[in-house]
Protein backbone atom coordinates (compact mmCIF):
# COMPACT_ATOMS: atom_id res chain seq x y z
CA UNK A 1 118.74 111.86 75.89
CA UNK A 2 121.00 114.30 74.26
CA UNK A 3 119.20 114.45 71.19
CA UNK A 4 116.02 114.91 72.71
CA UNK A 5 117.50 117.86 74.96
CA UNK A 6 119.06 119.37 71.93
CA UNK A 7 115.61 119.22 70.15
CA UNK A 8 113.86 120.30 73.22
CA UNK A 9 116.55 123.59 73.36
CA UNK A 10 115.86 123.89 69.46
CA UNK A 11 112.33 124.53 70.13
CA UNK A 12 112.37 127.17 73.12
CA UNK A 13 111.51 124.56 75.27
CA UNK A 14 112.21 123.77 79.53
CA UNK A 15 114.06 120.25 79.26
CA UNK A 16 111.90 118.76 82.04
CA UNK A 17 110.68 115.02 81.79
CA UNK A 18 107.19 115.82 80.26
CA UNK A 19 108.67 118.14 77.23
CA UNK A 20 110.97 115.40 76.69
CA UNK A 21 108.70 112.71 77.02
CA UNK A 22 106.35 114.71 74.37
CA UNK A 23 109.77 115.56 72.51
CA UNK A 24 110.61 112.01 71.91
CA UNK A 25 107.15 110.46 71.12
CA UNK A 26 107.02 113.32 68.33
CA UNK A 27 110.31 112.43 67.00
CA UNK A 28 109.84 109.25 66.68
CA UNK A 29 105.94 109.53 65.22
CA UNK A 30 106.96 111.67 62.73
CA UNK A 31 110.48 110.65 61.70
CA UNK A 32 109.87 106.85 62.31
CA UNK A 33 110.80 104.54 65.76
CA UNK A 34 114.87 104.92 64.47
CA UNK A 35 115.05 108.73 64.64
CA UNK A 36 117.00 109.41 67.39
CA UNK A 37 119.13 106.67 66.56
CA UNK A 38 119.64 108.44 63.17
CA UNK A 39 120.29 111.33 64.31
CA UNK A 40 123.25 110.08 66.60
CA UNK A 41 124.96 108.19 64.21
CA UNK A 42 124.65 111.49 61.84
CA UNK A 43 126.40 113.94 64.47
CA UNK A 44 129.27 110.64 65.36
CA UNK A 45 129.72 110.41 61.80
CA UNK A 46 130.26 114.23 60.97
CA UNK A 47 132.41 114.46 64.66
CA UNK A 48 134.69 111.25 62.39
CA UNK A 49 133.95 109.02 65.50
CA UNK A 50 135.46 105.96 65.21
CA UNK A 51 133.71 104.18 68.41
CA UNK A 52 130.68 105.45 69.24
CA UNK A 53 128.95 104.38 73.12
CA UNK A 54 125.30 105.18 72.98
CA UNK A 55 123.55 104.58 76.26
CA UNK A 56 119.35 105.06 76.73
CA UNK A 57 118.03 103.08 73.25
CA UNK A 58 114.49 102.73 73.86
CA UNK A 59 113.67 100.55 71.00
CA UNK A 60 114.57 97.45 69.13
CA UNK A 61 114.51 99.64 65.64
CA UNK A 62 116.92 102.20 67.17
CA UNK A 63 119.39 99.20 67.61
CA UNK A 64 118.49 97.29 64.17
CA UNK A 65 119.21 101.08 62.74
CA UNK A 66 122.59 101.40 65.03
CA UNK A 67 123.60 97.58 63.45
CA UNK A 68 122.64 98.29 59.73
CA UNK A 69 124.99 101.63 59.79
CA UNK A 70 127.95 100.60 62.00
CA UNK A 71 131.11 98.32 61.11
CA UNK A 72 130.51 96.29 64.63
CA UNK A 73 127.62 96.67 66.74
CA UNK A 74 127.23 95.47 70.33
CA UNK A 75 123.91 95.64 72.21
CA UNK A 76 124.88 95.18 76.28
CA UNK A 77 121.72 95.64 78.56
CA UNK A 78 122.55 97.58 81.81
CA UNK A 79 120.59 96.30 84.66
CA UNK A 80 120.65 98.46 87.73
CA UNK A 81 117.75 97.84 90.86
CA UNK A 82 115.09 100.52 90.46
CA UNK A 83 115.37 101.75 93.77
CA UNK A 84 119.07 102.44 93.32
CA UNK A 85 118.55 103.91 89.87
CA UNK A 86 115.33 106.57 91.56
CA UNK A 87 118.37 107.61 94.36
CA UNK A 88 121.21 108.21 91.23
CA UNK A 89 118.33 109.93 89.43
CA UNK A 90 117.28 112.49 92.24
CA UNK A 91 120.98 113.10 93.20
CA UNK A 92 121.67 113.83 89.45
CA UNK A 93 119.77 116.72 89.73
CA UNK A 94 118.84 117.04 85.86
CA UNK A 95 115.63 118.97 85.22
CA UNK A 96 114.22 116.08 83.31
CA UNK A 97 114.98 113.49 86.30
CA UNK A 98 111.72 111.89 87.51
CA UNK A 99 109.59 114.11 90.30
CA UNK A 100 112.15 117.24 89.46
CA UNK A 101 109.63 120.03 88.33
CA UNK A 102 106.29 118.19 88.46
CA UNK A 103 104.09 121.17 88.95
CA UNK A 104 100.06 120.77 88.75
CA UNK A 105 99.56 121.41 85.37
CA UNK A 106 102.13 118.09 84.81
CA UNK A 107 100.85 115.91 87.09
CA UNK A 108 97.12 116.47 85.95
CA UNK A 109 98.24 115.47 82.31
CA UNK A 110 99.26 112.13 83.82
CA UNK A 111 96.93 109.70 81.53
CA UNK A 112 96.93 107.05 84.48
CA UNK A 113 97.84 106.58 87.56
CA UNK A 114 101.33 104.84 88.36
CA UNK A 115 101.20 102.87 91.14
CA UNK A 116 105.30 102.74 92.28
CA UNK A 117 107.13 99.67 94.41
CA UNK A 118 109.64 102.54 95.60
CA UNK A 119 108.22 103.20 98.50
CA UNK A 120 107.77 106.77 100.26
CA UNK A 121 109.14 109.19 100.96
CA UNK A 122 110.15 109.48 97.57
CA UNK A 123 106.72 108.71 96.37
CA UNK A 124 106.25 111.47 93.93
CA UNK A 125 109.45 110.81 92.22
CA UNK A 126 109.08 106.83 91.80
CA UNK A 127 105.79 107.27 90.27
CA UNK A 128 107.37 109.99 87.78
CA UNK A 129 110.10 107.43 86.98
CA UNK A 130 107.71 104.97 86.63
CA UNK A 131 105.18 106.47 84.10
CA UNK A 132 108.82 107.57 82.27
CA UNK A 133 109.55 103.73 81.75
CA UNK A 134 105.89 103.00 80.74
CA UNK A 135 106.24 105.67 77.96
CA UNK A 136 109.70 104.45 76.97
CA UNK A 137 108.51 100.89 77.07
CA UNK A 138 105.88 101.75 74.63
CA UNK A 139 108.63 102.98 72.38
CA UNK A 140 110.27 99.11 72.26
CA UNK A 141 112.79 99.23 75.03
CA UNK A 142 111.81 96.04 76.38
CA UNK A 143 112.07 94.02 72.79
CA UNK A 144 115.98 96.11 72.83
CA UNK A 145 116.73 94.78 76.32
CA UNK A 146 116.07 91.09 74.97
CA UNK A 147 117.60 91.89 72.01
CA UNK A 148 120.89 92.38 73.87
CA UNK A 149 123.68 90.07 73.95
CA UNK A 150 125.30 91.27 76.53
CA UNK A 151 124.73 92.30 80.19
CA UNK A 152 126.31 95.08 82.40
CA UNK A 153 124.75 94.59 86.37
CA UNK A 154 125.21 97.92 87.49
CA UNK A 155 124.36 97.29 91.63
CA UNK A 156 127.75 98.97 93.13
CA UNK A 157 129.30 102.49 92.75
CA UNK A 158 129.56 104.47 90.14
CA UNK A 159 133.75 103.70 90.24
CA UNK A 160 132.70 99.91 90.01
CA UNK A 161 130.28 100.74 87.12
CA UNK A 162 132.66 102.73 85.21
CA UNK A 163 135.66 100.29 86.17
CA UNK A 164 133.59 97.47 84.28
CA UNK A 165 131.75 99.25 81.56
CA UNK A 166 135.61 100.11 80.70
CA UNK A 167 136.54 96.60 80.80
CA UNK A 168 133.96 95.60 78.70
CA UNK A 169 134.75 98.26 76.15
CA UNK A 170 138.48 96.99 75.79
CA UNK A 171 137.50 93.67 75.69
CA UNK A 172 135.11 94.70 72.69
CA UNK A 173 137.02 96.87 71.14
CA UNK A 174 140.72 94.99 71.05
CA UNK A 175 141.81 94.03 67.45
């Protein structure tokens, strides 16, 4: 997401989810399904990163690409139930978060319409998240998330999340 926000800034343009959305298919069509990917490992390599944690791939390629350039490479799938993720989303409060800025203009270049298991009231916002994980499941994130090797259920708090996502770091990264 970073990336793509620092692209969409590079280019005079709002970070909401539909620039980014556009932002990343372009990206990728033009610079090949890896480029973000790329692009992260450039700026972790010129920062002299040592261990780099990338969350959001959205494509098998961007982890083949993240294997082929890194010493060790660890793919870990974090689950987290959709409803739970749509209430972290709209309490993040991030321009790009799903339903934040849909004006008319946005929601009539919707090319179908997302029916959403979120339930109202938040129906707006589930079908925005929604047609973002079509889009980024066109991009491969699906073959990534079998891909994986590992799994991360995050279902609790964020303290419980972060508690175990650092457990699973030192447990990866211990010599």
């Amino acid at each position: 997401g970073d990336v793509i926000r620092q692209e969409a800034a590079r280019q005079g343009l709002e970070p909401t989810d539909v620039n980014l959305g556009r932002i990343g298919c372009a990206l990728r069509e033009a610079e090949g399904p890896e480029a973000v990917a790329r692009r992260i490992f450039q700026e972790a390599r010129a920062r002299g990163e040592e261990t780099v944690v990338v969350d959001g791939l959205r494509s098998r390629e961007e982890a083949d690409y993240f294997a082929s350039q890194a010493e060790e490479f660890y793919l870990v799938e974090v689950c987290a139930p959709a409803e739970e993720r749509l209430r972290w989303l709209r309490a993040r409060g991030r321009p790009d978060d799903p339903g934040s800025g849909l004006c008319e203009a946005d929601k009539q270049d919707q090319d179908e319409k997302i029916i959403s298991s979120c339930g109202e009231p938040d129906g707006q916002a589930a079908a925005a998240l929604e047609q973002r994980e079509c889009r980024e499941m066109g991009w491969g994130m699906c073959q990534a998330m079998e891909a994986a090797s590992l799994k991360l259920v995050n279902d609790g708090s964020l303290e419980e999340f972060r508690e175990n996502a650092r457990k699973l770091l030192d447990i990866l990264t211990k010599d």
